[in-house]
Protein backbone atom coordinates (compact mmCIF):
# COMPACT_ATOMS: atom_id res chain seq x y z
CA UNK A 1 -66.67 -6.44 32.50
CA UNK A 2 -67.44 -6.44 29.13
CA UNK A 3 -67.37 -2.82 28.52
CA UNK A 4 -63.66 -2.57 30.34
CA UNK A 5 -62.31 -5.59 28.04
CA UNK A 6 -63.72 -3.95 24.88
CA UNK A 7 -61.93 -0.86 25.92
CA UNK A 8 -58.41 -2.89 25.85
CA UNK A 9 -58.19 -2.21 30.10
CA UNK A 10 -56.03 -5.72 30.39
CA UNK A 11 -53.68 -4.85 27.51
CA UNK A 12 -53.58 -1.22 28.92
CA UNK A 13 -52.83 -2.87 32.67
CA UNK A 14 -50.08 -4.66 31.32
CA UNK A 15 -48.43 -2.00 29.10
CA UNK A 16 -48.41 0.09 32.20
CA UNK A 17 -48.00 -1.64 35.27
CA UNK A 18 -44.77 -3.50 35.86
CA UNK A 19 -43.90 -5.05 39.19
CA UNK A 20 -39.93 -6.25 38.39
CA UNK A 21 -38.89 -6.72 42.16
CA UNK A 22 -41.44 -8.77 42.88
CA UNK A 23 -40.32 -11.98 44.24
CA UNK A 24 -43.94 -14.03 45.09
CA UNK A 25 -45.47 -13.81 41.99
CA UNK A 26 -47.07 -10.06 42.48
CA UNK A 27 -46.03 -8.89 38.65
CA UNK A 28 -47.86 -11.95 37.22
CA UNK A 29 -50.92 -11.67 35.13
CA UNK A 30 -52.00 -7.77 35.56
CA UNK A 31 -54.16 -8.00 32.76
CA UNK A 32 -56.17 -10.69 35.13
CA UNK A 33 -55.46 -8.97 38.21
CA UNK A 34 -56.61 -5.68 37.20
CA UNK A 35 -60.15 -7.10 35.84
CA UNK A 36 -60.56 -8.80 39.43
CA UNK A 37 -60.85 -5.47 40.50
CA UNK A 38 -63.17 -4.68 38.21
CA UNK A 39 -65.23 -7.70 39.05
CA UNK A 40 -65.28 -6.88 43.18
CA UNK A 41 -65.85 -2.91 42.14
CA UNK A 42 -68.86 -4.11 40.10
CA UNK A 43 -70.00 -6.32 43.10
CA UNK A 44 -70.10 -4.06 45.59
CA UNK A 45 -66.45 -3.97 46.97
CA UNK A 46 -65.40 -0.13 48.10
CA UNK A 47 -61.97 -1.06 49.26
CA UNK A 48 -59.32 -3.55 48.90
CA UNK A 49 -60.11 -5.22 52.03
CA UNK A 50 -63.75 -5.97 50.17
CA UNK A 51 -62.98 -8.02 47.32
CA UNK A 52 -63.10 -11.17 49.39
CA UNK A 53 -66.78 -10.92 47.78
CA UNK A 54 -64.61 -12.57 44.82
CA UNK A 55 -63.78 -15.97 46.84
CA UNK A 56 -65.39 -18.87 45.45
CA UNK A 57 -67.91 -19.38 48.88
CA UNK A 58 -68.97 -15.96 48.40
CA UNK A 59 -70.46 -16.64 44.91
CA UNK A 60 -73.87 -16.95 45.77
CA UNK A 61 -73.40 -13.84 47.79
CA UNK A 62 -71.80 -11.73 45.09
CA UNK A 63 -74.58 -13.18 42.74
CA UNK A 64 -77.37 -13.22 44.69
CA UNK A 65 -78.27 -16.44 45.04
CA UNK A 66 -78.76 -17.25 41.22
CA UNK A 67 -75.69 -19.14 40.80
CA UNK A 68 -75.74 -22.61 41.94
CA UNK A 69 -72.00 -23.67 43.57
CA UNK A 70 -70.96 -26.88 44.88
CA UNK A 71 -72.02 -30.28 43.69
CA UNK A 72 -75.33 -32.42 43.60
């Protein structure tokens, strides 16, 4: 994640990648969007339908365990 924000890959995302018919919000923060990607790619998602590893319950999952979510 790091290595693609050092490399300006938001800023590039959002110079490049306009959405202007989008009526629910799709266009909105590519920058963000884009690194989401990133962050299911790096955790193991092959496919589009795989970055559900980036849902808050699958934290633990995505991290292995070594991330403590949820109260108490």
């Amino acid at each position: 994640m790091r290595l693609a924000e050092r490399c300006g890959l938001p800023e590039l995302a959002r110079a490049k990648v306009q959405l202007k018919d989008a009526v629910n919000g799709a266009g909105a923060a590519v920058g963000a969007k884009v690194m989401s990607l990133v962050a299911g790619m790096l955790a193991g998602a092959d496919s589009i339908d795989d970055t559900d590893v980036l849902r808050h319950g699958a934290m633990a999952k995505a991290f292995r365990g070594r991330c403590h979510v949820g109260g108490a």
